[in-house]
Protein backbone atom coordinates (compact mmCIF):
# COMPACT_ATOMS: atom_id res chain seq x y z
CA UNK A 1 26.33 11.76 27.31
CA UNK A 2 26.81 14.37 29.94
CA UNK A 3 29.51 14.47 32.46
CA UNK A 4 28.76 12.21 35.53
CA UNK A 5 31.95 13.60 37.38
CA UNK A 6 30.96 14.54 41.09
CA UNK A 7 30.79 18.00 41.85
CA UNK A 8 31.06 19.00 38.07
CA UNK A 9 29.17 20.99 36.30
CA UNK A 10 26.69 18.74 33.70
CA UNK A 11 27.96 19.50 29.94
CA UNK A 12 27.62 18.07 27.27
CA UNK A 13 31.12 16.77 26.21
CA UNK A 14 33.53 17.11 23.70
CA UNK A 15 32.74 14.03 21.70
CA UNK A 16 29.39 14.58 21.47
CA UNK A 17 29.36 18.18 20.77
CA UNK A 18 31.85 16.85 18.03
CA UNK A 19 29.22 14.05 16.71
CA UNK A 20 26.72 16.76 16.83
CA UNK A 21 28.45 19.16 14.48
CA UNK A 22 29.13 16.57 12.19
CA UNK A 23 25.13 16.01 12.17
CA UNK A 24 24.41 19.85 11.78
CA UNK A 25 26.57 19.66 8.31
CA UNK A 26 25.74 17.00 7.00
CA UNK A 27 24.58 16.45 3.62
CA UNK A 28 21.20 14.71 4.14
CA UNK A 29 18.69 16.57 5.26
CA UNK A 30 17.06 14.67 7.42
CA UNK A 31 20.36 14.41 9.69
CA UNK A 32 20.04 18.20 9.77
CA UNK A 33 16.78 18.16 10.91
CA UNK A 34 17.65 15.54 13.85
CA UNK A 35 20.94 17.22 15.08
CA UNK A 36 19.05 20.44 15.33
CA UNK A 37 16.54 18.86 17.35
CA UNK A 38 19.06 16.84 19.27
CA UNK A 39 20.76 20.49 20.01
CA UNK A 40 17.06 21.86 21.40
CA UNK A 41 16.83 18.72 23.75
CA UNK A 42 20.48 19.63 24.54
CA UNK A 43 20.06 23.40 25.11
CA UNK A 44 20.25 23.07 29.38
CA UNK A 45 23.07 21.40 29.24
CA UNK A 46 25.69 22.65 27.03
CA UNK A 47 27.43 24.99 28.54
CA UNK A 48 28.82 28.24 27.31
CA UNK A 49 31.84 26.99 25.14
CA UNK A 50 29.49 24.69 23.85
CA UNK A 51 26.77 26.78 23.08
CA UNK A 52 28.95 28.76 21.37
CA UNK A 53 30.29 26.65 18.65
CA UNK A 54 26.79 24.90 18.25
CA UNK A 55 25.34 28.10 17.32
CA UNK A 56 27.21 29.47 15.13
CA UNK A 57 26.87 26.58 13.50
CA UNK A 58 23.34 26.45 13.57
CA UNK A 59 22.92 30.28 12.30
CA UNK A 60 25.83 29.73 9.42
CA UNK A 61 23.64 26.27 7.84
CA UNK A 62 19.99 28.12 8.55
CA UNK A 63 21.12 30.96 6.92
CA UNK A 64 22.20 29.05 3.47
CA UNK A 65 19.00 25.59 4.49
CA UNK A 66 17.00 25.41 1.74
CA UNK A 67 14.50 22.80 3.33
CA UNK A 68 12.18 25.10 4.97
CA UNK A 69 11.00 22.51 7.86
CA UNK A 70 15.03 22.15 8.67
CA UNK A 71 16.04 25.88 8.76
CA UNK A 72 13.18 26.01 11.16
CA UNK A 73 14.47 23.79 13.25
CA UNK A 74 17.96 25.09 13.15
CA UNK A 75 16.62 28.53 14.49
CA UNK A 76 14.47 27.53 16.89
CA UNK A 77 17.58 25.14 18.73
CA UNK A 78 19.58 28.87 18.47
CA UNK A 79 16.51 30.10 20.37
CA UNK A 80 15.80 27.49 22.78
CA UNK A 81 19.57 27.86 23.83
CA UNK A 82 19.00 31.50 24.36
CA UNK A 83 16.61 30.41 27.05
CA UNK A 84 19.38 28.99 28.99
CA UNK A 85 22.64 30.47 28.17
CA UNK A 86 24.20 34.14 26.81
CA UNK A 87 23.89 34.09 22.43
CA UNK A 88 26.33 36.91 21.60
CA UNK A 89 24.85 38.65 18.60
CA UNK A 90 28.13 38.03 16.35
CA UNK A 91 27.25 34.35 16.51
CA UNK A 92 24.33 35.47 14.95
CA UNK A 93 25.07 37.27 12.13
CA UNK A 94 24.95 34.66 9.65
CA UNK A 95 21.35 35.03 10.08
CA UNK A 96 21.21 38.93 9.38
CA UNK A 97 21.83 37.67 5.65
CA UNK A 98 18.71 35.75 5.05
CA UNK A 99 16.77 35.83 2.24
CA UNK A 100 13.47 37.27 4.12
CA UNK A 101 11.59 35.47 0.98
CA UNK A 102 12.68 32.14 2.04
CA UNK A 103 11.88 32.33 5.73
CA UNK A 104 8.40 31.68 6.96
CA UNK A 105 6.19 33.69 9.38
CA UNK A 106 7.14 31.51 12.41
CA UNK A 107 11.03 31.68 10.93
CA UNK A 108 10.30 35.32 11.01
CA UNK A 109 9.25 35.46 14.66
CA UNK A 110 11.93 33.41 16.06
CA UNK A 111 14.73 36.01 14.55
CA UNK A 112 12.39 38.84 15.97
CA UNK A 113 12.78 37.17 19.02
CA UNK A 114 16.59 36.71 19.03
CA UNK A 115 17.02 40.71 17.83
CA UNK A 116 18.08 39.52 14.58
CA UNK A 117 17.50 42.40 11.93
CA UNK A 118 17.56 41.52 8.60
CA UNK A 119 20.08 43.12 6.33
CA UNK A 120 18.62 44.67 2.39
């Protein structure tokens, strides 16, 4: 999965970063659910090219998820790689457009904690 090369730094990879975003849009849901995971468990070692494209992403498909228990785990593997690497905010603005009826209190939080405002 990551690179093994000496001296390098540990990513992720293209392929898999590929094989992930193919997960994050799929159709079935429960593929969504799993590739968001798989991008939490991920989060330390993407790095910030990486990060990048799996985040936007991530915000783009949670901001349009209709499966409550998936967007939530979209947004929290956007905030668990904010622990580890810079989010720039225009990767996030997919999420400013929310419906703030369809997110949950915990949803809620997580884009409080990523200084996502939500637009009217």
């Amino acid at each position: 999965m990551a690179s093994a090369i000496p001296g390098a730094v540990m990513t992720v990879g293209a392929e898999q970063v590929v094989g992930l975003a193919r997960r994050i849009l799929s159709e079935a849901r429960d593929e969504r659910e799993a590739a968001a995971e798989n991008a939490s468990d991920w989060s330390r070692i993407f790095d910030q090219e990486e990060a990048d494209t799996v985040v936007r992403m991530l915000a783009v498909m949670a901001s349009i998820e209709s499966d409550g228990r998936v967007r939530e785990a979209q947004i929290h593997a956007i905030l668990e790689i904010s622990d580890s690497l810079t989010v720039g905010m225009d990767l996030l603005h997919p999420l400013q457009r929310s419906t703030p009826g369809m997110l949950d209190a915990e949803q809620l939080g997580y884009l409080d904690e990523l200084g996502i405002q939500l637009e009217d």
